[in-house]
Every structure is written in structure tokens, then in C-alpha cells.
PDB file of N, CA and C in Angstrom:
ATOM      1  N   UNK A   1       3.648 -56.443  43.771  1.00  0.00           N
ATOM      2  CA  UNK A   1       5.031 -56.754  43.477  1.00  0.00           C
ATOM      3  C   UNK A   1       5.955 -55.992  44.422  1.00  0.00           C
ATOM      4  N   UNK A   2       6.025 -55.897  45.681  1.00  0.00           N
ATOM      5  CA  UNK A   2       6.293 -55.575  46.361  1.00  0.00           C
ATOM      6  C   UNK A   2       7.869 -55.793  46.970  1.00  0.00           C
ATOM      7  N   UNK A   3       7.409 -57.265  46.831  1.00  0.00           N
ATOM      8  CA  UNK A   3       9.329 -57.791  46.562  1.00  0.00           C
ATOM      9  C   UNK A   3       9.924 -57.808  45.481  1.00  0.00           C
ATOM     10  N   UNK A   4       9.824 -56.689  44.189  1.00  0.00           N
ATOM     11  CA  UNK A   4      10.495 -56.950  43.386  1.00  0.00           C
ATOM     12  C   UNK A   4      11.721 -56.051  43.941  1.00  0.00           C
ATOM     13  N   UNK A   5      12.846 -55.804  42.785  1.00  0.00           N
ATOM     14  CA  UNK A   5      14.066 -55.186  43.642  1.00  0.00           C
ATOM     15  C   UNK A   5      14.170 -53.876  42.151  1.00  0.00           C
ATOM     16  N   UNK A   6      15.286 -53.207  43.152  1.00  0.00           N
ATOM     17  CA  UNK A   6      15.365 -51.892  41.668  1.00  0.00           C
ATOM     18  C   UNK A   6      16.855 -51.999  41.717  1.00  0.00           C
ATOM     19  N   UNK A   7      17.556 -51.276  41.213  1.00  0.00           N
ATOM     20  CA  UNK A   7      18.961 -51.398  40.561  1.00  0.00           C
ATOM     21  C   UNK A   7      19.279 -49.787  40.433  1.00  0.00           C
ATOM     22  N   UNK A   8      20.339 -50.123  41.123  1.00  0.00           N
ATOM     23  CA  UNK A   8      21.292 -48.357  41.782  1.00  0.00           C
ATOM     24  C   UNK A   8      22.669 -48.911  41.221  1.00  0.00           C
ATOM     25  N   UNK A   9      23.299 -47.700  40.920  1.00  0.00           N
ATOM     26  CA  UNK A   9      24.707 -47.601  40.601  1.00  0.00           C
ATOM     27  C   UNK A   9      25.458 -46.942  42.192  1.00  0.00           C
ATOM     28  N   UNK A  10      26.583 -47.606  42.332  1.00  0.00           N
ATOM     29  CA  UNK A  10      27.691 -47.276  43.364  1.00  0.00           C
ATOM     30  C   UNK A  10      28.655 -46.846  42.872  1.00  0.00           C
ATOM     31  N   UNK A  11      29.109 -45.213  42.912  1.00  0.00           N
ATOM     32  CA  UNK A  11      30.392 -44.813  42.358  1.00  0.00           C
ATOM     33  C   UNK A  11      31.388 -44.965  43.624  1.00  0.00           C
ATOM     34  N   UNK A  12      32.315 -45.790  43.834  1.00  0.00           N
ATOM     35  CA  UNK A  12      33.058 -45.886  44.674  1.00  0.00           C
ATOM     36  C   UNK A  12      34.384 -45.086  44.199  1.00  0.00           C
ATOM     37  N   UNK A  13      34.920 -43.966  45.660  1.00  0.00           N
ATOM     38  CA  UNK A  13      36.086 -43.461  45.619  1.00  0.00           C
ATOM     39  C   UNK A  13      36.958 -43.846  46.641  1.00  0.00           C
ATOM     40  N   UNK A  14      38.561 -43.419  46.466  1.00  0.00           N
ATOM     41  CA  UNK A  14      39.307 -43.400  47.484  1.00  0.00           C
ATOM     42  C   UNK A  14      39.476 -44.711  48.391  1.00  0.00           C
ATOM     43  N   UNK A  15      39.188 -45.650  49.840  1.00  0.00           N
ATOM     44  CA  UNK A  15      39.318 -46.838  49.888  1.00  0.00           C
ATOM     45  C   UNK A  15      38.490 -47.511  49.410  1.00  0.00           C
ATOM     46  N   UNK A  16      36.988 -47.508  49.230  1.00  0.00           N
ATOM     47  CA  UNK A  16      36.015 -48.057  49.119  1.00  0.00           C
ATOM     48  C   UNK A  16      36.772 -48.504  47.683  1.00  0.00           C
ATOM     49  N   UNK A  17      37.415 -47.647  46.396  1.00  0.00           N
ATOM     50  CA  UNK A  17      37.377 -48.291  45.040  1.00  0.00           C
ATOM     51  C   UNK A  17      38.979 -48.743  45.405  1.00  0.00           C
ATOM     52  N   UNK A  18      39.478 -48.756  45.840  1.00  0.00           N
ATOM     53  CA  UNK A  18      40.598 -49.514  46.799  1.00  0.00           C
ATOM     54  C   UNK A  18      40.093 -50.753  47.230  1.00  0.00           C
ATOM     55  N   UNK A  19      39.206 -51.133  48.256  1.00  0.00           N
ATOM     56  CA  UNK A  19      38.825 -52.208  48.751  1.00  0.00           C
ATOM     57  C   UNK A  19      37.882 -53.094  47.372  1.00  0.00           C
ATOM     58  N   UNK A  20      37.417 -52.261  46.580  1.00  0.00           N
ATOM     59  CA  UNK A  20      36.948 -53.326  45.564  1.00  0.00           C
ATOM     60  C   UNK A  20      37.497 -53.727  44.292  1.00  0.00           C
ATOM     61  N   UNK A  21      38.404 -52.669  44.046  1.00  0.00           N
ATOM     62  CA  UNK A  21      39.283 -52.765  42.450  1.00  0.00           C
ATOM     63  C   UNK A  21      38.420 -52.102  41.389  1.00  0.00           C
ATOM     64  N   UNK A  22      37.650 -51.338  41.842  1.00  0.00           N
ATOM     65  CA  UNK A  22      36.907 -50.825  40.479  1.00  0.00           C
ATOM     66  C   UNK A  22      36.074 -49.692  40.981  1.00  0.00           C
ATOM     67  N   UNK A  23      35.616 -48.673  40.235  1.00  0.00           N
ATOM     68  CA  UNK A  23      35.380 -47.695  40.268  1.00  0.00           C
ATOM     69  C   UNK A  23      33.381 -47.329  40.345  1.00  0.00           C
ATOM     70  N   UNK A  24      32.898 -48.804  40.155  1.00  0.00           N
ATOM     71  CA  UNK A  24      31.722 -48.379  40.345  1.00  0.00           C
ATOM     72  C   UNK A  24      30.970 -50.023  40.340  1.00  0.00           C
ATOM     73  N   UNK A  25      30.120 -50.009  41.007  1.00  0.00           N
ATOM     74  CA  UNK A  25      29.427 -51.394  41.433  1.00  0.00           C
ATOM     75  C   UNK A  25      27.547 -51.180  40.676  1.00  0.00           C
ATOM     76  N   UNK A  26      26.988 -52.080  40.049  1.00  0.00           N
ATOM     77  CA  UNK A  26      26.044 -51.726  40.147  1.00  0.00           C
ATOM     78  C   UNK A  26      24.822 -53.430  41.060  1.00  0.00           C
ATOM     79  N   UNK A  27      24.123 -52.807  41.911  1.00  0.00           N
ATOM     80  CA  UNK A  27      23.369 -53.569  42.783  1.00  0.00           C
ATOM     81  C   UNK A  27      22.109 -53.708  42.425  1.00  0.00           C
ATOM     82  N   UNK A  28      21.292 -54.957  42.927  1.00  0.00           N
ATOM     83  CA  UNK A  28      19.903 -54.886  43.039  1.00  0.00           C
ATOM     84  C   UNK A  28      19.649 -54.930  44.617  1.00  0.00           C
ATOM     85  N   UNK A  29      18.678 -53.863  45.089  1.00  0.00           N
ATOM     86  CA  UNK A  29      18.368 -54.293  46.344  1.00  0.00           C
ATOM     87  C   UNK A  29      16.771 -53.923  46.406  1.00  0.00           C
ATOM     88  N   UNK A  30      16.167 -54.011  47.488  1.00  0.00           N
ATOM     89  CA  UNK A  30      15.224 -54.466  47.803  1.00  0.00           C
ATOM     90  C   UNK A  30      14.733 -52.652  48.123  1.00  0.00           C
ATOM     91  N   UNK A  31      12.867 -52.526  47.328  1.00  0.00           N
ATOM     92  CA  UNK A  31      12.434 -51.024  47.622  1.00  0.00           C
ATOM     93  C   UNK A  31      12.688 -50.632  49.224  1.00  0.00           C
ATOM     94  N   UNK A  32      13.037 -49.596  49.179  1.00  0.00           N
ATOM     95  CA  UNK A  32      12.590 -49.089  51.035  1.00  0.00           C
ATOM     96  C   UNK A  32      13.933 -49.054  51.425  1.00  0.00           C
ATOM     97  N   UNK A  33      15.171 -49.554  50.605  1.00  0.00           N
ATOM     98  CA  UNK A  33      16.556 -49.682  51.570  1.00  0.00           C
ATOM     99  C   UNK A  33      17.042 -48.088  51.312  1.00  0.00           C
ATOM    100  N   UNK A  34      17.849 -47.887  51.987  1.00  0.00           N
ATOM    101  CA  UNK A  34      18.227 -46.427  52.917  1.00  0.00           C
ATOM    102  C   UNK A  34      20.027 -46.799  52.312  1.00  0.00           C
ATOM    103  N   UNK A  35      20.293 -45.755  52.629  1.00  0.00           N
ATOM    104  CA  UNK A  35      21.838 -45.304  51.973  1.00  0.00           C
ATOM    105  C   UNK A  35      23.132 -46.385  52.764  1.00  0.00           C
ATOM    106  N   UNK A  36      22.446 -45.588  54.469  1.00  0.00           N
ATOM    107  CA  UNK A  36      23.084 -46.621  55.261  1.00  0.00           C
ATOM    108  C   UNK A  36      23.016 -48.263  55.271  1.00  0.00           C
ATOM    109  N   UNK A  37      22.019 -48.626  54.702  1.00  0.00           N
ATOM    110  CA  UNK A  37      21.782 -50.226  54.513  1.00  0.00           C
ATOM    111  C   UNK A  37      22.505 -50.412  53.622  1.00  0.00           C
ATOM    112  N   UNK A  38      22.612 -49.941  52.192  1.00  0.00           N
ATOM    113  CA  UNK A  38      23.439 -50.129  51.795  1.00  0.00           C
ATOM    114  C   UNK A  38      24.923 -50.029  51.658  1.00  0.00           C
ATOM    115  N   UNK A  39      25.634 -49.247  52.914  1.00  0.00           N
ATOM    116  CA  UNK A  39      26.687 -49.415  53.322  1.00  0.00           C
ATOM    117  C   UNK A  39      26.915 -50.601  54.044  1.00  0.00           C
ATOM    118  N   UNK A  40      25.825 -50.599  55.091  1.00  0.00           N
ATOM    119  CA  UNK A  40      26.190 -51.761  56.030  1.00  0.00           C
ATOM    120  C   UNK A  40      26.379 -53.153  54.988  1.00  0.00           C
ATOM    121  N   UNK A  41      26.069 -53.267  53.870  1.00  0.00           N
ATOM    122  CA  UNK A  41      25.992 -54.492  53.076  1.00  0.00           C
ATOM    123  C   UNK A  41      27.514 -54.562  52.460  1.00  0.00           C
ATOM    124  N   UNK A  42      28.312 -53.203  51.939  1.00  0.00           N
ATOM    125  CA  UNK A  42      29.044 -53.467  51.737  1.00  0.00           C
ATOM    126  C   UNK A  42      30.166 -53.893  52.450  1.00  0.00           C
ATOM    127  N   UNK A  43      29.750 -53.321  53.945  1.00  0.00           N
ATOM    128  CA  UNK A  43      31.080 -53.615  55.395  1.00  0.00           C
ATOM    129  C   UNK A  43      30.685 -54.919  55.647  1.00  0.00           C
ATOM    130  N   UNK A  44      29.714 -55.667  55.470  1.00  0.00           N
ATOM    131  CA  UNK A  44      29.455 -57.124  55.708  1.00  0.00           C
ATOM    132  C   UNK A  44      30.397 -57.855  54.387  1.00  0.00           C
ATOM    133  N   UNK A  45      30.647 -57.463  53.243  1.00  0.00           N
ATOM    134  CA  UNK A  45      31.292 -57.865  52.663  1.00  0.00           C
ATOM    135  C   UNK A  45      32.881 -57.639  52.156  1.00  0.00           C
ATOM    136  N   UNK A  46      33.364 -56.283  53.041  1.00  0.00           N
ATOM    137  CA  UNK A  46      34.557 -56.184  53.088  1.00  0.00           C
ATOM    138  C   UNK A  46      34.571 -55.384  54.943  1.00  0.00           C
ATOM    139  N   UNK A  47      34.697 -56.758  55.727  1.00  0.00           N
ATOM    140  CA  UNK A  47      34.891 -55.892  56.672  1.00  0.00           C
ATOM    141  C   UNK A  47      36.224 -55.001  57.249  1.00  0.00           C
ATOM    142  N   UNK A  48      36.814 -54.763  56.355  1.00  0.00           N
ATOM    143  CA  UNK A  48      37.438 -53.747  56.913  1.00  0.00           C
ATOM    144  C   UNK A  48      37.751 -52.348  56.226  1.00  0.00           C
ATOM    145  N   UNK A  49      36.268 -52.027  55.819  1.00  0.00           N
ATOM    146  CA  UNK A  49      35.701 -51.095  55.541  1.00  0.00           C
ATOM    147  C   UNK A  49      35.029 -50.203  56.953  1.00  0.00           C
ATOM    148  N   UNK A  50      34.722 -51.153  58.215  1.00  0.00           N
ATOM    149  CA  UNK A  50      34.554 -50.716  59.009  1.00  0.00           C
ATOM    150  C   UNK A  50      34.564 -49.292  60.137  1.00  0.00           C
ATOM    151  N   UNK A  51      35.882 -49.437  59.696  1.00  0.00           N
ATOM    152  CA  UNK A  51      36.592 -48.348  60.509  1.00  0.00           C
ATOM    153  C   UNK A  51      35.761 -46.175  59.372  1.00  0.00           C
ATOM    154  N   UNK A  52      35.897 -46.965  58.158  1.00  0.00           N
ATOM    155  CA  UNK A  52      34.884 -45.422  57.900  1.00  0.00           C
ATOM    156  C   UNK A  52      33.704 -45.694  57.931  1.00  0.00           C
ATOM    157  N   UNK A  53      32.611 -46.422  58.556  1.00  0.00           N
ATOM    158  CA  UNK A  53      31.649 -46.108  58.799  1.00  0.00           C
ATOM    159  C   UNK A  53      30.550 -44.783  59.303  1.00  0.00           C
ATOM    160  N   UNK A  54      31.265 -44.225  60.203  1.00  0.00           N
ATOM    161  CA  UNK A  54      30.881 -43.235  60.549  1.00  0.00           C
ATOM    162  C   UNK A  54      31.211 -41.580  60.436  1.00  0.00           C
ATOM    163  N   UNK A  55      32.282 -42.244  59.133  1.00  0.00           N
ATOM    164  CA  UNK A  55      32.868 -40.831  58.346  1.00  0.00           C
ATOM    165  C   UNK A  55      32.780 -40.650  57.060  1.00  0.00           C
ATOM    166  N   UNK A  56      31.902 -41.910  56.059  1.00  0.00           N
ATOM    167  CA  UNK A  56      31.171 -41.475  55.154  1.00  0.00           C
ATOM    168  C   UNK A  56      30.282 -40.647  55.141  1.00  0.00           C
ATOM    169  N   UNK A  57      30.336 -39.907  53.922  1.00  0.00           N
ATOM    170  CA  UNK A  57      29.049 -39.071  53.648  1.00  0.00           C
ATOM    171  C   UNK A  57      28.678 -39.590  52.258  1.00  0.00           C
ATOM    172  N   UNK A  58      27.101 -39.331  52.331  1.00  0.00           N
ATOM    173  CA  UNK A  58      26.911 -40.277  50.822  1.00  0.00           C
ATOM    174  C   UNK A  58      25.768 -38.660  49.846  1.00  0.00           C
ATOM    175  N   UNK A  59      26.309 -39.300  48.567  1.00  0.00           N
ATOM    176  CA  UNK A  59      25.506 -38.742  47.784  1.00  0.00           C
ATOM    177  C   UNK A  59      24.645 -39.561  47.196  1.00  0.00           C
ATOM    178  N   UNK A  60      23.128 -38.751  46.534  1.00  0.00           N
ATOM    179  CA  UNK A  60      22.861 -39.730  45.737  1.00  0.00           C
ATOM    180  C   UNK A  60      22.088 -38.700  44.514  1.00  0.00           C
ATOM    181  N   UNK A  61      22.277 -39.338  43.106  1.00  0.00           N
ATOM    182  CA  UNK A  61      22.131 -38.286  41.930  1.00  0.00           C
ATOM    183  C   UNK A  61      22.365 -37.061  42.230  1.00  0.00           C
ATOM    184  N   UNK A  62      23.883 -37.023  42.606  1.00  0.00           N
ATOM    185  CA  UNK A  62      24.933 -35.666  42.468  1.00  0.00           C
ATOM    186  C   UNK A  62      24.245 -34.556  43.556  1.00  0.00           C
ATOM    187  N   UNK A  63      23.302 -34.851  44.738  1.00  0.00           N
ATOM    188  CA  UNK A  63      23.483 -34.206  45.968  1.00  0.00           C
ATOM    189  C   UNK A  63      23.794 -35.357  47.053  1.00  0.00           C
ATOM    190  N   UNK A  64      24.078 -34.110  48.174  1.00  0.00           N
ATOM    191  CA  UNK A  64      24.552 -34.895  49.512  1.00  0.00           C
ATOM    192  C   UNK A  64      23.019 -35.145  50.363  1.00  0.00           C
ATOM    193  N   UNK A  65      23.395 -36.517  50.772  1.00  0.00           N
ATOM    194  CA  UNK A  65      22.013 -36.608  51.261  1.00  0.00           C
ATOM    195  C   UNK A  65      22.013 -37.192  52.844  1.00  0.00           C
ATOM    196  N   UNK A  66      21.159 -37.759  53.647  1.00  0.00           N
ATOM    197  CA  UNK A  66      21.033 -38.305  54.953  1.00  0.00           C
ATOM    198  C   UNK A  66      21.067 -39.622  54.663  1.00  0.00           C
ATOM    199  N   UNK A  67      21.686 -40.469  56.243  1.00  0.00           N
ATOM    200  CA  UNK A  67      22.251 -41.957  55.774  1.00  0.00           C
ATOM    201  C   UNK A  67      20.370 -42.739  55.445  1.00  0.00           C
ATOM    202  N   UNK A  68      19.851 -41.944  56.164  1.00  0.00           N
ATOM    203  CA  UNK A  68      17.755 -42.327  56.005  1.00  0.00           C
ATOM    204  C   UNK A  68      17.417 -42.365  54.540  1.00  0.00           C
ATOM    205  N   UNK A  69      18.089 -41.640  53.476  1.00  0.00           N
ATOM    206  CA  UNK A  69      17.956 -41.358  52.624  1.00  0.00           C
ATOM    207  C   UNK A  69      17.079 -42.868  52.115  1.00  0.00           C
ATOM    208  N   UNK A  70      15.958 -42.927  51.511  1.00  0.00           N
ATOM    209  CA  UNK A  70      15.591 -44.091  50.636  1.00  0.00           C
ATOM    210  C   UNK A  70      15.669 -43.836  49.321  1.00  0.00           C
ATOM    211  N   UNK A  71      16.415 -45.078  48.569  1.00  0.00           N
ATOM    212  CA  UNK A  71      16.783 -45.168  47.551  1.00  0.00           C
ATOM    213  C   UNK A  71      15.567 -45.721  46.501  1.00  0.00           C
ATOM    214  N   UNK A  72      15.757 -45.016  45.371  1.00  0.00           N
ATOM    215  CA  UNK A  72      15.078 -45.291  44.070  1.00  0.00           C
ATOM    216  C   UNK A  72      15.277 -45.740  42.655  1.00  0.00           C
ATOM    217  N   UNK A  73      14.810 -47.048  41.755  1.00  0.00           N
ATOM    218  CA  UNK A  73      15.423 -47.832  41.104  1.00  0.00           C
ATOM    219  C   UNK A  73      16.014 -46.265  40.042  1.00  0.00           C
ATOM    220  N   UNK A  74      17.122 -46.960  40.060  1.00  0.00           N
ATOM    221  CA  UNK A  74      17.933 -46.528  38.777  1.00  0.00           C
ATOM    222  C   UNK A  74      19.129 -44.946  39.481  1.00  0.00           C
ATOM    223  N   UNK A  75      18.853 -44.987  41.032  1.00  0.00           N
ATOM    224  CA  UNK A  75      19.763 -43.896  41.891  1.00  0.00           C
ATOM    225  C   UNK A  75      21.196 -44.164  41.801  1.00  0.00           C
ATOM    226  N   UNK A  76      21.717 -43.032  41.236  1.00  0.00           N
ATOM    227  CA  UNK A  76      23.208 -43.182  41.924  1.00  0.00           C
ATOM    228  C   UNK A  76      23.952 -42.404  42.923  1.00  0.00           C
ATOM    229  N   UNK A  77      24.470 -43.582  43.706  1.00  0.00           N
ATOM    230  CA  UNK A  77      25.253 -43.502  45.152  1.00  0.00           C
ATOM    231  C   UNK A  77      26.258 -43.110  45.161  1.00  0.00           C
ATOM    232  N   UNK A  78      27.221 -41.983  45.521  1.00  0.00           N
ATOM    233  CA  UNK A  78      28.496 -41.958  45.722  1.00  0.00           C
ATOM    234  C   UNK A  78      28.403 -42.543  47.233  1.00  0.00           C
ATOM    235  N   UNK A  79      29.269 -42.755  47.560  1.00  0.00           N
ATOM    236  CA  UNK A  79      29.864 -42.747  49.224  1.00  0.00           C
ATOM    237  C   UNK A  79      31.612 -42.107  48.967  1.00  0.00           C
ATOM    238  N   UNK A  80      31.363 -41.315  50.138  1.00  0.00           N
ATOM    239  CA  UNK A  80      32.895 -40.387  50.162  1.00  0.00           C
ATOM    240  C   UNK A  80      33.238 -40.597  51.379  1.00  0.00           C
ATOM    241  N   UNK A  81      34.055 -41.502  51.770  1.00  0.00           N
ATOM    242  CA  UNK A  81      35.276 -40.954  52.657  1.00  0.00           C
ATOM    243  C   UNK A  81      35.773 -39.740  52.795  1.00  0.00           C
ATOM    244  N   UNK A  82      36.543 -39.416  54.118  1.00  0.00           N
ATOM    245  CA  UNK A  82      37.752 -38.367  53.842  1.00  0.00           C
ATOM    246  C   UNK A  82      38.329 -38.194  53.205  1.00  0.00           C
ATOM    247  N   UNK A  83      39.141 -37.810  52.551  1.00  0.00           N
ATOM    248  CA  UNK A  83      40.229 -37.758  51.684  1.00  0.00           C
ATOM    249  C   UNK A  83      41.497 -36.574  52.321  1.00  0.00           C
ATOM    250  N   UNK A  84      42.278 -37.170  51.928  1.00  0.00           N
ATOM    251  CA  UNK A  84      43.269 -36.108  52.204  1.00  0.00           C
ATOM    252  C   UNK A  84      44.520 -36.283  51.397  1.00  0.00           C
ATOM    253  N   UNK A  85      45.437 -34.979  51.207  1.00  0.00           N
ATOM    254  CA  UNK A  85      45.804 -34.929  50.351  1.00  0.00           C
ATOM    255  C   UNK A  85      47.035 -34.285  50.495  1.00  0.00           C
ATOM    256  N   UNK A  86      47.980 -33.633  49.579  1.00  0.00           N
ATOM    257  CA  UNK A  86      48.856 -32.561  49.956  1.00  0.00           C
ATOM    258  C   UNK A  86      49.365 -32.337  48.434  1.00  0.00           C
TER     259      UNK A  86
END
């Protein structure tokens, strides 16, 4: 069962829950996908998410991890932008 899929939660902050209207997404994707794949899926679906591509940092179950990171059914993802503030 190799192609079955597992199911991760996305806590989206800052534009990302901006670009979607809500505060957390939950996905099925496919074993073996990586943090960054699952970004790139979401910039395929809002591309103009683009521009933070390479200034996310992602967590997953409340540490910071590498975009290589492979994901496991039932993981949750932050992705963080910059933020800034005053």
C-alpha cells in the first residue's frame, strides 16, 4: 500500500493565513513528501505566495525543521514567514 496517502495539518500564519482566509488547512499527500513539496503545492495554488519562498522557515510538531524534512501521517506543519512588527 504504498500509494496510500497520510493526512498533516497546516497551521498557516501571517500571509500564508492571509492568502487562504483561515488559520489552518488540513491535506492528504502522498508518503515520502518533504516540507518543501508541500510548499511548492501551495505556491502552485496561490501563486503569489511566491515571492516568500525562500524566506519560509517551517516547523513540524512544534520544532524547526529542514525544507528535506519528510513528513509523517498525522504531522503538523507550521510555515513562518517573516514577520514584522512595531
Amino acid at each position: 500500500m504504498s500509494n496510500s496517502s497520510i493526512s498533516i495539518t497546516i497551521k498557516l500564519f501571517a500571509v500564508y493565513q492571509e492568502v487562504y482566509g483561515k488559520s489552518e488547512l488540513q491535506l492528504e499527500i502522498l508518503p515520502q513528501t518533504s516540507v518543501s513539496q508541500v510548499l511548492e503545492g501551495l505556491i502552485a495554488e496561490h501563486p503569489k505566495l511566491e515571492q516568500w519562498r525562500d524566506r519560509t522557515r517551517f516547523g513540524v510538531n512544534l520544532e524547526f525543521v529542514t525544507p528535506e524534512t519528510i513528513l509523517q501521517n498525522g504531522d503538523e506543519v507550521v510555515l513562518v514567514p517573516p514577520v514584522s512588527g512595531g
